[in-house]
Protein backbone atom coordinates (compact mmCIF):
# COMPACT_ATOMS: atom_id res chain seq x y z
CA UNK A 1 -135.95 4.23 -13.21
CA UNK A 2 -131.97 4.20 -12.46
CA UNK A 3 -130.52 5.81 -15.47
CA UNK A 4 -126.39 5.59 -16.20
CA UNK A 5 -124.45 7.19 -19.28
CA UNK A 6 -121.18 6.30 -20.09
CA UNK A 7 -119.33 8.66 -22.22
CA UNK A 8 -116.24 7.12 -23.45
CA UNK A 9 -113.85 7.75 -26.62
CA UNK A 10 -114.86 6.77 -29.90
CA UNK A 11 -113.20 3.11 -30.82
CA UNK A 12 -112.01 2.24 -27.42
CA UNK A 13 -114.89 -0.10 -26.43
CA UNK A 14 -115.65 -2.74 -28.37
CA UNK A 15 -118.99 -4.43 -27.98
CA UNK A 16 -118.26 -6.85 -26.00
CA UNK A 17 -116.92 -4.44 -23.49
CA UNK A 18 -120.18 -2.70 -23.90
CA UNK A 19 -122.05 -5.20 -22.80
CA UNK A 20 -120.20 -5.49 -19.62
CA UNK A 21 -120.69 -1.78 -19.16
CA UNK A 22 -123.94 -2.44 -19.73
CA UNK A 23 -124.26 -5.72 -17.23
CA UNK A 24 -123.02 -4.67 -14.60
CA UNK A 25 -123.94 -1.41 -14.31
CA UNK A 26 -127.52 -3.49 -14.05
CA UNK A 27 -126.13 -5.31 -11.44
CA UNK A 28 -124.92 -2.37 -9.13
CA UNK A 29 -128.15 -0.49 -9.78
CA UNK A 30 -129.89 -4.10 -8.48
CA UNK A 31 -127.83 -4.51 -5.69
CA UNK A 32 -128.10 -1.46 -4.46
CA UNK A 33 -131.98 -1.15 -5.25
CA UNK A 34 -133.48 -4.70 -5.11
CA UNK A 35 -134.28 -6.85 -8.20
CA UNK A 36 -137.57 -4.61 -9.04
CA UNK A 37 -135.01 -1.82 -10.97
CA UNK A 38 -133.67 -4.61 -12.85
CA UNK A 39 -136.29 -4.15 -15.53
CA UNK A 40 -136.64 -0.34 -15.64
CA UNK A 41 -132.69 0.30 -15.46
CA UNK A 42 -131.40 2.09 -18.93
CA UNK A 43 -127.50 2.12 -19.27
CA UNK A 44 -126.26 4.47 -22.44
CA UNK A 45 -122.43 3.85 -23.35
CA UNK A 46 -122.18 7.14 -25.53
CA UNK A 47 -118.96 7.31 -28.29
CA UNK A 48 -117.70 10.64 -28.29
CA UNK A 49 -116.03 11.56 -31.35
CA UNK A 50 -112.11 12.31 -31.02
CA UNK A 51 -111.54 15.93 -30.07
CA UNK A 52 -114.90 16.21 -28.46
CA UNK A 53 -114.36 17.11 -25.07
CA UNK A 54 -111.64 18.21 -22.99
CA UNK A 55 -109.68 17.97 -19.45
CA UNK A 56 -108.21 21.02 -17.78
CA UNK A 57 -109.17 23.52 -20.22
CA UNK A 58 -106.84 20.69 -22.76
CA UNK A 59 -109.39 19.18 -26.11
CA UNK A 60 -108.65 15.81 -25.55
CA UNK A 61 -107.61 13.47 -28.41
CA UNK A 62 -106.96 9.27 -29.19
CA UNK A 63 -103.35 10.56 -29.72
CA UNK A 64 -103.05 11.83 -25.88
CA UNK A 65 -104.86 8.94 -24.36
CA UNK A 66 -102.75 6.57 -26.17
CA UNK A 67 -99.75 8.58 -25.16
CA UNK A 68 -98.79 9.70 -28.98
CA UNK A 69 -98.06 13.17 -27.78
């Protein structure tokens, strides 16, 4: 079962861009597989919260993504 988990900040997917994550990350997974993973292929678009992880030792915030800083 290909498995795919998107971790992305909190509020800057909406659904509909979910759902694109969501399609074609199917559709990679099936072209690169064949159409029998189609059905058994789970895509996760995790939210973390603001603050929640960090880059080069740096907690990373909305306000340095969005260039507030």
């Amino acid at each position: 079962m290909p498995f795919a988990n998107f971790k992305v900040p909190a509020g800057t997917v909406n659904a509909e861009d979910k759902k694109k994550i969501i399609e074609r990350t199917t559709e990679l997974y099936v072209e690169i597989f064949g159409e029998r993973v189609r059905a058994t292929t789970v895509v996760l678009v995790d939210e973390v919260v603001d603050g929640g992880w960090g880059v080069a030792g740096n907690v990373l915030t909305a306000a340095i993504l969005n260039g507030d800083t």
